[in-house]
Protein backbone atom coordinates (compact mmCIF):
# COMPACT_ATOMS: atom_id res chain seq x y z
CA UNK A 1 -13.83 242.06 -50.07
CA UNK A 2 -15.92 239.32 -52.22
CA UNK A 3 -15.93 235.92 -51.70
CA UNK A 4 -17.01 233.79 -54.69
CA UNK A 5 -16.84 230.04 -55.76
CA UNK A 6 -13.42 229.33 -57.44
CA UNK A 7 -12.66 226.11 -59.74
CA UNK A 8 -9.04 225.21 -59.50
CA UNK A 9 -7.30 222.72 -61.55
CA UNK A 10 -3.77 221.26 -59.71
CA UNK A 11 -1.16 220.85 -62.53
CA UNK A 12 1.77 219.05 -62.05
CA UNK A 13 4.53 221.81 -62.35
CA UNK A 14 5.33 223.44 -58.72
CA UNK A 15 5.06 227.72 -58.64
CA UNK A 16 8.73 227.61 -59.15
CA UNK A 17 7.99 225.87 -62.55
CA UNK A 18 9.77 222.84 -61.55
CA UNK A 19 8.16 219.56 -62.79
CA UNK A 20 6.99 217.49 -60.26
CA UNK A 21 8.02 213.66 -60.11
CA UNK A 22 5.00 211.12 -60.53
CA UNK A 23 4.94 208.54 -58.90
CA UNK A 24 6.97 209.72 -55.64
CA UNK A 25 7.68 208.14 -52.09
CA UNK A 26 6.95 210.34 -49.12
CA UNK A 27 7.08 208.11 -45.51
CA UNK A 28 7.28 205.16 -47.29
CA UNK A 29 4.05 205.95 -49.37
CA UNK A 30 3.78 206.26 -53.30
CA UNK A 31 2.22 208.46 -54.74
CA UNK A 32 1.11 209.33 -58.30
CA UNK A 33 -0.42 212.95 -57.86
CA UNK A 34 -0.26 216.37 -55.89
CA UNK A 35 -1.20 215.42 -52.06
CA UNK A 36 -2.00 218.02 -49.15
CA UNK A 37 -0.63 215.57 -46.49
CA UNK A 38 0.95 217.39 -43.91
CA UNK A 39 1.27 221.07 -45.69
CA UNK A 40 -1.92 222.90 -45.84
CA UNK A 41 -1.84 223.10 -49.79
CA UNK A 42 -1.45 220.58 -52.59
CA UNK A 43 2.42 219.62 -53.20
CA UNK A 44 4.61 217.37 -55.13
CA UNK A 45 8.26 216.08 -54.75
CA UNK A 46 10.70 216.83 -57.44
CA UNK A 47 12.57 213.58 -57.26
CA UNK A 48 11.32 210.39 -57.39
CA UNK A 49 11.94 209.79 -53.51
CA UNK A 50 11.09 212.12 -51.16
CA UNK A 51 12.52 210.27 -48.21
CA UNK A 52 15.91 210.04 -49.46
CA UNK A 53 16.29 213.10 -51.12
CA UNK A 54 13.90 216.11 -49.23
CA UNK A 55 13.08 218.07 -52.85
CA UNK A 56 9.77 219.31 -53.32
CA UNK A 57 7.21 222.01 -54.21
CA UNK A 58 3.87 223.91 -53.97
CA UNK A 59 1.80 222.28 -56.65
CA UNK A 60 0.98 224.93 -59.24
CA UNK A 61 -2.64 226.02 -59.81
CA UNK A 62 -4.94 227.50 -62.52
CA UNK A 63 -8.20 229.10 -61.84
CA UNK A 64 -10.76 228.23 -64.57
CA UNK A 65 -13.27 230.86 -63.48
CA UNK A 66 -12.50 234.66 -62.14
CA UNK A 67 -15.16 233.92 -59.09
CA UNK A 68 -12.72 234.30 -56.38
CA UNK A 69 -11.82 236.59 -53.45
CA UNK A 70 -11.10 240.08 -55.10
CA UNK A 71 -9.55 243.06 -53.31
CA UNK A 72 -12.34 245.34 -55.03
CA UNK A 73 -16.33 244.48 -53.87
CA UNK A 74 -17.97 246.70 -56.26
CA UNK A 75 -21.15 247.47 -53.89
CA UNK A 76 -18.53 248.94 -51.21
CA UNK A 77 -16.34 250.59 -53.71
CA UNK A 78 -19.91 252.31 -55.47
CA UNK A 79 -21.04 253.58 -52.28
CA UNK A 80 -17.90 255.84 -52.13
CA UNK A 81 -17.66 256.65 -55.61
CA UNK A 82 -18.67 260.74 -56.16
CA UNK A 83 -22.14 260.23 -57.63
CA UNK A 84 -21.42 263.93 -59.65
CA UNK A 85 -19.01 262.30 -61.64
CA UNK A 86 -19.17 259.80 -64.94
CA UNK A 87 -17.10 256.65 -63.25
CA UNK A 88 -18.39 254.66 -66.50
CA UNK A 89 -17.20 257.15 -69.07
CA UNK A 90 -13.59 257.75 -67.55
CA UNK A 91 -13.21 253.89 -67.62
CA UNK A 92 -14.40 253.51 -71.15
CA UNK A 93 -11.78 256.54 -72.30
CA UNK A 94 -8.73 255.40 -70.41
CA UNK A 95 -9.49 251.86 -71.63
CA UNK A 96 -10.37 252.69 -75.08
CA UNK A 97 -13.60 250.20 -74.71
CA UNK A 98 -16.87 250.16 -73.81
CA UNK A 99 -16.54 248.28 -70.65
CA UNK A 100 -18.32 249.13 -67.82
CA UNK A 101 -16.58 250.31 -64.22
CA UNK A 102 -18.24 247.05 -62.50
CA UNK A 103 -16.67 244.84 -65.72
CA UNK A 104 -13.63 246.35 -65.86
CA UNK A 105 -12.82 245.58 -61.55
CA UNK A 106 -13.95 242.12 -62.27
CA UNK A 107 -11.59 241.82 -65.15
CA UNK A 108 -8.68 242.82 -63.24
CA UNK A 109 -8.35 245.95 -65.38
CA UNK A 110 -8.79 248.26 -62.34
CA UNK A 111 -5.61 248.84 -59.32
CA UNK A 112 -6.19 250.92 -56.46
CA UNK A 113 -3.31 252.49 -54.87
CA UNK A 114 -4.16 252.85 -51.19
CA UNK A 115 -1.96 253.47 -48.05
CA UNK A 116 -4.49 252.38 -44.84
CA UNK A 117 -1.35 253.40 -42.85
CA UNK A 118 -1.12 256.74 -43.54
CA UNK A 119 -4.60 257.68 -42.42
CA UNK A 120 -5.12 260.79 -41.12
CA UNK A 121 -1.42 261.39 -40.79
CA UNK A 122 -0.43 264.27 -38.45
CA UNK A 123 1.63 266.93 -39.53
CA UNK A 124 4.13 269.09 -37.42
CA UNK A 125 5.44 272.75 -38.05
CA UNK A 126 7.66 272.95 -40.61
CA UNK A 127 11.36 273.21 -39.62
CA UNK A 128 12.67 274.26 -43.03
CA UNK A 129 10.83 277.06 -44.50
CA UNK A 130 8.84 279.76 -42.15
CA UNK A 131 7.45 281.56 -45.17
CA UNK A 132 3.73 282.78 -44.18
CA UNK A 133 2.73 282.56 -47.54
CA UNK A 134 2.99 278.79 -47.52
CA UNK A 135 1.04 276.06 -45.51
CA UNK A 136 2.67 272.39 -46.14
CA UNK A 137 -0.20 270.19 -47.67
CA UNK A 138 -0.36 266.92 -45.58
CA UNK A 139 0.17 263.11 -47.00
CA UNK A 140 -2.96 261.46 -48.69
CA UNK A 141 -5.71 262.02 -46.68
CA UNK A 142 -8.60 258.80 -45.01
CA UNK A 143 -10.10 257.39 -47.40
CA UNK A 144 -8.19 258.74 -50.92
CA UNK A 145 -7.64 256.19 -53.36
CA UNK A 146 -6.00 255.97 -56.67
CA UNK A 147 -6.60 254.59 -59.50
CA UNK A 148 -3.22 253.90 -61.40
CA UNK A 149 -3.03 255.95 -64.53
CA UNK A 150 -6.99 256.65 -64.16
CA UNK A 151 -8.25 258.28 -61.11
CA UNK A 152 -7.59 260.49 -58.15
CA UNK A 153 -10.66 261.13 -55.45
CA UNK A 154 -11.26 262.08 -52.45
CA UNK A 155 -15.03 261.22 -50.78
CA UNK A 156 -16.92 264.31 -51.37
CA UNK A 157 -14.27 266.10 -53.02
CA UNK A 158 -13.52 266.80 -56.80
CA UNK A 159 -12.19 263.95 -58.84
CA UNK A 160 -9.03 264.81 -61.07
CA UNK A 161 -8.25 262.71 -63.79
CA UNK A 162 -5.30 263.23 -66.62
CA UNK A 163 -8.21 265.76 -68.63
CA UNK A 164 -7.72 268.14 -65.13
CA UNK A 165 -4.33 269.97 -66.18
CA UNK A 166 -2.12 271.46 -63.30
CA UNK A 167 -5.05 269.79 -60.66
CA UNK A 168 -3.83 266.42 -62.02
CA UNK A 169 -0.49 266.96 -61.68
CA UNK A 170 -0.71 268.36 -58.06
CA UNK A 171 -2.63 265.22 -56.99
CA UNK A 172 -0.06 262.84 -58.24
CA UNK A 173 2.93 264.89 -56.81
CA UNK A 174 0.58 264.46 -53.42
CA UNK A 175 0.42 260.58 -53.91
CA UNK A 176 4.16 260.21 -54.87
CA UNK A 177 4.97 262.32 -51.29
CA UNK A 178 3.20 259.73 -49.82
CA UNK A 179 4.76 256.69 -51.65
CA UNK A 180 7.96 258.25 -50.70
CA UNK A 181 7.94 258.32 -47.13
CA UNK A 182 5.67 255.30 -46.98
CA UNK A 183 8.35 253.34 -49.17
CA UNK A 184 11.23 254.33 -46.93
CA UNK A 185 9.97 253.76 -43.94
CA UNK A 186 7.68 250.56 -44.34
CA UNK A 187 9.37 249.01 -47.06
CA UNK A 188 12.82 249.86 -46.83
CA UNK A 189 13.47 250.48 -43.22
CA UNK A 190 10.66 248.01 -41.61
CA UNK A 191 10.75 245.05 -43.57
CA UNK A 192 14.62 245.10 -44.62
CA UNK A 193 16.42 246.68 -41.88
CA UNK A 194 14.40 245.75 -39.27
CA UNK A 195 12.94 242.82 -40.35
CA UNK A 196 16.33 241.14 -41.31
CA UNK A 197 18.52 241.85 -38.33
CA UNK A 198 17.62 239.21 -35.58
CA UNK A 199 18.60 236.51 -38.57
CA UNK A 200 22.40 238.56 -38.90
CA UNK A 201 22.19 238.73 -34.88
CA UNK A 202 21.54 235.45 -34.33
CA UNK A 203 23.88 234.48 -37.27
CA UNK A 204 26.64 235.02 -34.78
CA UNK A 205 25.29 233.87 -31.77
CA UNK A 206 24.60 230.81 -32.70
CA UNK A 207 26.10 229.54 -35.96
CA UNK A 208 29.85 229.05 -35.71
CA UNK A 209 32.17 230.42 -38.17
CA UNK A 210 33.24 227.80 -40.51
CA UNK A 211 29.99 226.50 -40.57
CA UNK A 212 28.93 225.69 -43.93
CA UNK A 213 25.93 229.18 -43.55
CA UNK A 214 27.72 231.62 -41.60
CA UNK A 215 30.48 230.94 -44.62
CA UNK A 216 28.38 232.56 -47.06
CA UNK A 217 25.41 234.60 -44.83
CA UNK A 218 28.01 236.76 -43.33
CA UNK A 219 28.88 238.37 -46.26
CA UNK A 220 25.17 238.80 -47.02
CA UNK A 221 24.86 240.28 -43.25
CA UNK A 222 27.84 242.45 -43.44
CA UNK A 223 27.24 245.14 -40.73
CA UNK A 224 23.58 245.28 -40.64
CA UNK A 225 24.25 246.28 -37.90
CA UNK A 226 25.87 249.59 -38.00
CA UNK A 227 23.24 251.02 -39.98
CA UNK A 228 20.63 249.86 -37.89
CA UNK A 229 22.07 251.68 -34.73
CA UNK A 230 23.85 254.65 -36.44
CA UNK A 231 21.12 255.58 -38.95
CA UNK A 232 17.77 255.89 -36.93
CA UNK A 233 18.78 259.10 -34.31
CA UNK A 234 19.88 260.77 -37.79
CA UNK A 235 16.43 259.88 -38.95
CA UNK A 236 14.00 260.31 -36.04
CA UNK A 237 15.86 262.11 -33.39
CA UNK A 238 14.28 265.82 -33.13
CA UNK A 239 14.98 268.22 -35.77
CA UNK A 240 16.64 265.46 -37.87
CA UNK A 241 15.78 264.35 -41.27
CA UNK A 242 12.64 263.05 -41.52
CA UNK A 243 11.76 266.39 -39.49
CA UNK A 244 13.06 268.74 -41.86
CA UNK A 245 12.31 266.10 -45.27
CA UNK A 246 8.58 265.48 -44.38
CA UNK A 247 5.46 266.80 -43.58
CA UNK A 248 4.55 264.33 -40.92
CA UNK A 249 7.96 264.41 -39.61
CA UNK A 250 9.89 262.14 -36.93
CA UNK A 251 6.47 261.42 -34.83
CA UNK A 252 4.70 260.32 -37.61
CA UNK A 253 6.92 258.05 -39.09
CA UNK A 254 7.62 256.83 -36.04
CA UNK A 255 3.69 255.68 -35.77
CA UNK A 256 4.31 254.34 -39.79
CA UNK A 257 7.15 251.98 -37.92
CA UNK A 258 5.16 250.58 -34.85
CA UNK A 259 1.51 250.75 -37.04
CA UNK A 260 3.56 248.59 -39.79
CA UNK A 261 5.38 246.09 -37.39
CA UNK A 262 2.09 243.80 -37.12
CA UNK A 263 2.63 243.34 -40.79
CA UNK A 264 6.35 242.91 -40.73
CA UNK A 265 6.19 239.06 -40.94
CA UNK A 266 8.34 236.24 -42.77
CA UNK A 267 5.75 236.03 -45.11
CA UNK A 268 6.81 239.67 -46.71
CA UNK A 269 10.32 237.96 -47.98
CA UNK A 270 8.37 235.69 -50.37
CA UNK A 271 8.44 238.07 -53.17
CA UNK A 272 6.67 236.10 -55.66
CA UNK A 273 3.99 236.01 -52.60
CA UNK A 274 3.74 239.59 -52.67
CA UNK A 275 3.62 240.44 -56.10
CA UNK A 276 0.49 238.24 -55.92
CA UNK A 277 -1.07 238.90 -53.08
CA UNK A 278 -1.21 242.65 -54.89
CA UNK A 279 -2.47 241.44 -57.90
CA UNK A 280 0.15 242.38 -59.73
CA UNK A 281 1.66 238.95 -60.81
CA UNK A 282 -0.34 238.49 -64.13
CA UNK A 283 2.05 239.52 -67.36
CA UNK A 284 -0.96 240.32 -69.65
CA UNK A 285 -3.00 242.39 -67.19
CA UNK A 286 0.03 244.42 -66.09
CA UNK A 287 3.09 243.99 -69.12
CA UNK A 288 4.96 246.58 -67.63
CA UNK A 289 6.83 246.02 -64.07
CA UNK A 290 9.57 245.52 -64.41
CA UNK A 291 10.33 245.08 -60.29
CA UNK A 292 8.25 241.82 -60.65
CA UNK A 293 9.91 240.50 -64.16
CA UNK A 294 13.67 241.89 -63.45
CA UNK A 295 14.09 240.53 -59.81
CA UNK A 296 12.40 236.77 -61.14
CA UNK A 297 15.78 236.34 -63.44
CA UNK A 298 18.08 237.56 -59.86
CA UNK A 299 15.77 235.11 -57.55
CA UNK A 300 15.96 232.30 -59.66
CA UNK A 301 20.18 232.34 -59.79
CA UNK A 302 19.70 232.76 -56.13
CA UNK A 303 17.40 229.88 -55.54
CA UNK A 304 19.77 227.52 -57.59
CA UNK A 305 22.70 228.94 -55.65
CA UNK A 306 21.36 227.36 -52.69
CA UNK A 307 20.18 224.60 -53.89
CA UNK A 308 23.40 223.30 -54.87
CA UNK A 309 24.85 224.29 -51.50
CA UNK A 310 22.31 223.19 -49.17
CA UNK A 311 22.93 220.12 -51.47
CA UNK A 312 26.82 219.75 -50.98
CA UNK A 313 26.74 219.96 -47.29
CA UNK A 314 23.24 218.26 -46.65
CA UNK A 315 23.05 214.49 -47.78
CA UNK A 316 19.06 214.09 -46.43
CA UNK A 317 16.69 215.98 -44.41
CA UNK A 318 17.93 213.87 -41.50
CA UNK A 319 20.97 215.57 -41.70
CA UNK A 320 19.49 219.19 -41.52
CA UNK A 321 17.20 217.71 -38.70
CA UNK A 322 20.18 216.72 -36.48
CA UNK A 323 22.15 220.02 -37.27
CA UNK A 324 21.88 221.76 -33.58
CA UNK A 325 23.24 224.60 -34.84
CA UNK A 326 21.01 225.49 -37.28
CA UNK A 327 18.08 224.26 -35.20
CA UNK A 328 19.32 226.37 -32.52
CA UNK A 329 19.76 229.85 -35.45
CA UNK A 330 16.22 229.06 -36.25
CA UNK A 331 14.30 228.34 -32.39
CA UNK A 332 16.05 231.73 -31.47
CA UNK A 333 14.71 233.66 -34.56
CA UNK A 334 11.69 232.09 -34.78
CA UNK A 335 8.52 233.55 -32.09
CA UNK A 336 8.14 230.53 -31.51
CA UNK A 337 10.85 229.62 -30.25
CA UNK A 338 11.44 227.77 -26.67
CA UNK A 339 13.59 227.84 -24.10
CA UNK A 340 16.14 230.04 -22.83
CA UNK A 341 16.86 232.32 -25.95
CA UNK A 342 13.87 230.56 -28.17
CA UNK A 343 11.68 233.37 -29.79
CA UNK A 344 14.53 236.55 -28.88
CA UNK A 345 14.38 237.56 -32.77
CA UNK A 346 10.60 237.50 -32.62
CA UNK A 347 10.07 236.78 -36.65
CA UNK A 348 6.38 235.50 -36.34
CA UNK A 349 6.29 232.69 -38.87
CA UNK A 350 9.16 231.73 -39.24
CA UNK A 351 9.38 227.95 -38.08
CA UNK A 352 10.76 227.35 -34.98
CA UNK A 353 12.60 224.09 -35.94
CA UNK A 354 13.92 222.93 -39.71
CA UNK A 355 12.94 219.87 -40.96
CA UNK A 356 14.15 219.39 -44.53
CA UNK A 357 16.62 220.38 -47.46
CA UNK A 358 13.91 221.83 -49.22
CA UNK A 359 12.59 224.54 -46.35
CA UNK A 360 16.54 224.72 -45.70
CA UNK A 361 16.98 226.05 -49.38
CA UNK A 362 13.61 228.21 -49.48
CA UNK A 363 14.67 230.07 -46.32
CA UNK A 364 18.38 230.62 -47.26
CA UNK A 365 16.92 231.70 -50.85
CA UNK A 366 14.61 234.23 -48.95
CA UNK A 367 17.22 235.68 -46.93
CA UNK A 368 19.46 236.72 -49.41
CA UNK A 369 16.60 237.96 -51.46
CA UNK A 370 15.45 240.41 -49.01
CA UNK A 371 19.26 241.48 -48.19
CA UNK A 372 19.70 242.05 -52.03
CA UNK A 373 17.31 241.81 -54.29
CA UNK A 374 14.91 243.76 -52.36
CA UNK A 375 17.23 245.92 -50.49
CA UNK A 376 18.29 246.97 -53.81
CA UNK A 377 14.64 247.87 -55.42
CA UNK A 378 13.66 250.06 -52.35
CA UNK A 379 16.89 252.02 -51.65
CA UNK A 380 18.81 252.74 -55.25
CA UNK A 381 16.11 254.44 -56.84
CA UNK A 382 15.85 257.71 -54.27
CA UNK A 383 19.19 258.84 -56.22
CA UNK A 384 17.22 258.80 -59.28
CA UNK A 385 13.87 259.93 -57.79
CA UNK A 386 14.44 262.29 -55.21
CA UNK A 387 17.84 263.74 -55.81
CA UNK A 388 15.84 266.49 -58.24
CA UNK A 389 12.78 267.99 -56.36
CA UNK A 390 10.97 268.93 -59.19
CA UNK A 391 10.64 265.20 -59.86
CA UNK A 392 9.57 264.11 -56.42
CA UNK A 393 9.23 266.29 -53.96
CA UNK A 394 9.22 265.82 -50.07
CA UNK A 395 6.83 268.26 -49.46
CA UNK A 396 3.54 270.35 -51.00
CA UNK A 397 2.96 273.43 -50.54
CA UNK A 398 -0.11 275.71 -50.70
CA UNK A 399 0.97 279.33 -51.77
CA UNK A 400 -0.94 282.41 -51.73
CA UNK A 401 0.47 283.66 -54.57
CA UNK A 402 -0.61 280.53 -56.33
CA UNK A 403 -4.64 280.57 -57.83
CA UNK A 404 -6.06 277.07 -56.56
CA UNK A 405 -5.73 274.24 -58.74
CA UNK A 406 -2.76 275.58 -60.84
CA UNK A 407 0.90 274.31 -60.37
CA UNK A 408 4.03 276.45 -59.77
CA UNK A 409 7.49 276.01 -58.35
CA UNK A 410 5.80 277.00 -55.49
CA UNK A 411 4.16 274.69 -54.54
CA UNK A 412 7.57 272.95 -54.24
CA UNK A 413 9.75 272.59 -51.07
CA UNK A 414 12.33 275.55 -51.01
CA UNK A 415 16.70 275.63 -51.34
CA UNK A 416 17.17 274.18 -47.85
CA UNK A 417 14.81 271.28 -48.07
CA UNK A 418 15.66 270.07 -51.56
CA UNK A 419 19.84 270.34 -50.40
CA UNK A 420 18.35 268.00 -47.18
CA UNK A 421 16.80 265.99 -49.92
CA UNK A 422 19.44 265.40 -52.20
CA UNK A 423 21.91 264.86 -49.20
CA UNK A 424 19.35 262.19 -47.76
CA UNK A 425 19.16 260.03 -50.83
CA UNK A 426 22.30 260.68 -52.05
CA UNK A 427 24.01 259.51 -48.94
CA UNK A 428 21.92 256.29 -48.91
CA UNK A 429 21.70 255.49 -52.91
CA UNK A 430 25.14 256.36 -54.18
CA UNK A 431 27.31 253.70 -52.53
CA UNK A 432 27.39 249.99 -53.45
CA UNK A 433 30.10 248.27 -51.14
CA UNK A 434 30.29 245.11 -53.37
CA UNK A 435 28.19 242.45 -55.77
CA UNK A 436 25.86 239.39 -55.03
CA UNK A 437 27.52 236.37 -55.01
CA UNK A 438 31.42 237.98 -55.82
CA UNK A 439 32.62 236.14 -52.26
CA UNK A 440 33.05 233.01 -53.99
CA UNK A 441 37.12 233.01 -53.84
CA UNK A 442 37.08 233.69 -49.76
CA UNK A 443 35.14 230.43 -48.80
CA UNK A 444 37.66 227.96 -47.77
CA UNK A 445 35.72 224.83 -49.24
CA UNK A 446 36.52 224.62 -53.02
CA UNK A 447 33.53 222.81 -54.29
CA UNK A 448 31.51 225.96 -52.13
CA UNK A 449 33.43 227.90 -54.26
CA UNK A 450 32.93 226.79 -57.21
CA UNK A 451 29.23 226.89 -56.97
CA UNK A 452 29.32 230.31 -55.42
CA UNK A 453 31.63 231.40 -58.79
CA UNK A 454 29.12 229.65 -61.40
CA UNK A 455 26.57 231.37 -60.24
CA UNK A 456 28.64 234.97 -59.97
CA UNK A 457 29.40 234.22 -63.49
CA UNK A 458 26.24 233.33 -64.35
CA UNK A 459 24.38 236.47 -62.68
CA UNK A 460 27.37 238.82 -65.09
CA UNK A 461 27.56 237.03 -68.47
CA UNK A 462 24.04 235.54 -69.48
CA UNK A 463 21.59 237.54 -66.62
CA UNK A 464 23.33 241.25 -67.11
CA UNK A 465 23.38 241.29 -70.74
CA UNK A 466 19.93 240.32 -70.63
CA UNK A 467 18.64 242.57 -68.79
CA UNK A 468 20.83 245.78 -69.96
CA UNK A 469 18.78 244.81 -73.70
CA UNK A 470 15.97 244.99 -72.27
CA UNK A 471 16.56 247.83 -70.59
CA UNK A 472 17.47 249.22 -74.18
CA UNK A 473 14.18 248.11 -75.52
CA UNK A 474 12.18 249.69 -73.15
CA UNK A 475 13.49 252.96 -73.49
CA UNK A 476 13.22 252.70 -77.35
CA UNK A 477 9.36 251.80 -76.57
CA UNK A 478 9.38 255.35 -74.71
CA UNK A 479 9.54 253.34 -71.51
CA UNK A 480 11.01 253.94 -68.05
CA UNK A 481 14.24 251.50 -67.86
CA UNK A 482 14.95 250.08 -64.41
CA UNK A 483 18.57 249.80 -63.32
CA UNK A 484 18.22 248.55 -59.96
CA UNK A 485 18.19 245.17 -61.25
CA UNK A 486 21.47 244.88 -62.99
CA UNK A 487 23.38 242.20 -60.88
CA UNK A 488 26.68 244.49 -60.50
CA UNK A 489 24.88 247.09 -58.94
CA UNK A 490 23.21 245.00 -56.41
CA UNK A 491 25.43 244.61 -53.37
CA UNK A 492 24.99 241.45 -51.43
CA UNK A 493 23.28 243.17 -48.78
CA UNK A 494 22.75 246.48 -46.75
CA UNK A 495 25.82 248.34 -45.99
CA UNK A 496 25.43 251.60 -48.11
């Protein structure tokens, strides 16, 4: 990791592209700029009185030079780069330029694809074919990297790129085995399932039903639940699924779980956050991802939705202050929480205590997201994916009757484990109980319906046909299209 000198100009839009209102009152204060009192960042109301009317933002930012903490230090990345091979001429052919390796990872032109938690992943005996002629090959091995669409190496080892025929091919089938079961696991399982279920939990326990959030979370938390407590002993109990689907089986995905909880925060729900911290959020570096542009259009109807009902029930932040209920929902979730129950759901940082409309709104927004919007991107796909094994396979296999570095249907998993397979996503993938935001006619307060309705409407008549053209366009462009997004196919939360 780098560290260079940055120069940063605040503009006075927030990084939800709202404008900011100059001049503004906070604590009976005006002021005619971005401020960092009391947030650790620069940020702006969105009304002209803070005070009265608790709106505001992070100030957006623009970085006028590209000297700033990078993911890629060139001198550590060189020292593990295979000296036998030309790094400068693979760059300058996939890029169709002359730019160097070093230019190109200060440019942003270079990703590496790397899965820290799946080092030196162990592998158990394989429970679904006994063949002697095959060995299962294991996940991606300490200290393999990709480089999307460019590279594949291994320290010491040969380096396949897209010129390397069948050795190519087996390398990415390799790195999508390990997407696979790192997806599922980490980002489905960990930071949906498990991540969102104290919030459901403590839903009940301590928001009553007709107030005005368990009204519309409910339906959002619809038996998290059951999944959560039916689904794991099919998954990690002994000679289950993940036993029989993977090469590292039950054991090791139980050490992806407990080696991925330290990262299972609050912070992982702020999806723009994510996209960025990856380095994925710039349009012109990376045009096509569609995760990142698709879900924006879904977030943004969300983030309006509860804006306009934290609004209707919530005159001021005082009123969200003296809310004990909803103090009490977040000082149990919360680790921080105090006394008796305070910190049982164990979210580290989540706030203990809810001071204003606006944190009110960006935490409702965030947990319908990640019910949603992000339950939907990591689980529909695996029908699509891994329903045909050819595609994406849950297992390698080395075959003696197979000459090293070529590809056959050998080196794919057998009958048995591709029926497990298609059972496995098909039974998660192929079932959408309902549609965000279609509760709108069972809330008993009519303006809360009506808002909930506009924005139904909304999501089917000006977001859907939007994004079922584009979806068009990119398969005219010879493009992948990417269905996950279409708001009738994404159910308002988990219950597959």
């Amino acid at each position: 990791m780098s560290i260079r000198r940055v120069t940063i100009q605040v503009n006075n839009d927030t990084t939800k592209g709202e404008w900011c209102h100059f001049p503004f009152t906070y604590k009976g204060k005006v002021y005619k700029g971005c401020t960092d009192v009391d947030h650790n960042r620069p940020w702006c109301s969105t009304t002209k009185n803070y005070d009265q009317d608790g709106f505001w933002g992070n100030c957006a930012t623009r970085t006028f030079e590209e000297n700033k903490i990078e993911g890629l230090d060139w001198n550590e990345l060189k020292a593990v780069l295979n000296p036998l091979f030309d790094w400068e001429a693979a760059v300058q052919a996939t890029l169709r330029t002359a730019v160097s390796l070093k230019k190109a990872i200060k440019e942003g032109l270079v990703y590496a694809l790397r899965y820290e938690l799946c080092d030196d992943m162990l592998r158990i005996a394989d429970l679904t074919d006994r063949d002697p002629r095959r060995t299962m090959l294991t996940t991606v091995p300490k200290n393999r990297k990709n480089m999307s669409r460019t590279f594949l190496f291994l320290i010491g080892s040969k380096v396949y790129t897209p010129n390397d025929g069948d050795n190519w091919l087996i390398a990415k089938l390799n790195v999508q085995v390990t997407d696979l079961g790192y997806s599922q696991i980490v980002e489905h399982l960990s930071k949906v399932h498990f991540l969102m279920e104290p919030f459901c939990v403590s839903l009940k326990r301590t928001l009553p039903g007709l107030h005005p959030l368990n009204q519309i979370l409910k339906y959002h938390c619809r038996e998290i639940s059951l999944p959560n407590v039916f689904v794991p002993p099919s998954l990690f109990g002994q000679g289950t699924f993940l036993d029989l689907l993977f090469a590292n089986g039950n054991a090791g995905s139980q050490r992806l779980v407990r080696d991925a909880h330290k990262f299972v925060t609050w912070e992982v729900t702020d999806l723009r956050g994510q996209i960025e911290k990856r380095g994925l959020a710039d349009k012109r570096l990376v045009p096509y991802f569609p995760y990142r542009d698709d879900s924006e259009k879904i977030v943004k109807i969300i983030e309006r939705m509860a804006t306009s009902y934290v609004k209707l029930y919530y005159k001021s932040n005082k009123d969200v202050e003296e809310d004990s209920e909803l103090q009490a929902f977040a000082n149990e979730v919360s680790a921080n929480g105090t006394g008796p129950t305070g910190g049982i759901g164990k979210i580290e940082g989540f706030p203990a205590s809810i001071k204003s409309k606006e944190e009110l709104v960006d935490i409702l927004s965030r947990i319908i997201s990640q019910l949603s919007v992000q339950h939907a991107a990591v689980n529909y796909e695996l029908v699509d994916y891994v329903t045909y094994a050819p595609n994406l396979p849950t297992k390698l296999y080395n075959d003696t009757r197979v000459n090293e570095g070529e590809f056959s249907f050998l080196r794919l998993p057998n009958r048995l484990t591709s029926s497990f397979a298609a059972r496995f996503s098909n039974g998660l993938a192929s079932f959408r109980f309902d549609s965000l935001f279609d509760y709108g006619n069972e809330l008993q307060d009519i303006e809360a319906v009506n808002i909930v309705n506009r924005h139904y409407q909304e999501l089917m008549h000006i977001v859907q046909p939007h994004l079922q053209e584009t979806n068009r366009k990119r398969k005219e462009y010879g493009d992948l299209t990417y269905p996950y997004m279409i708001p009738r196919w994404i159910p308002n939360g988990v219950q597959t």
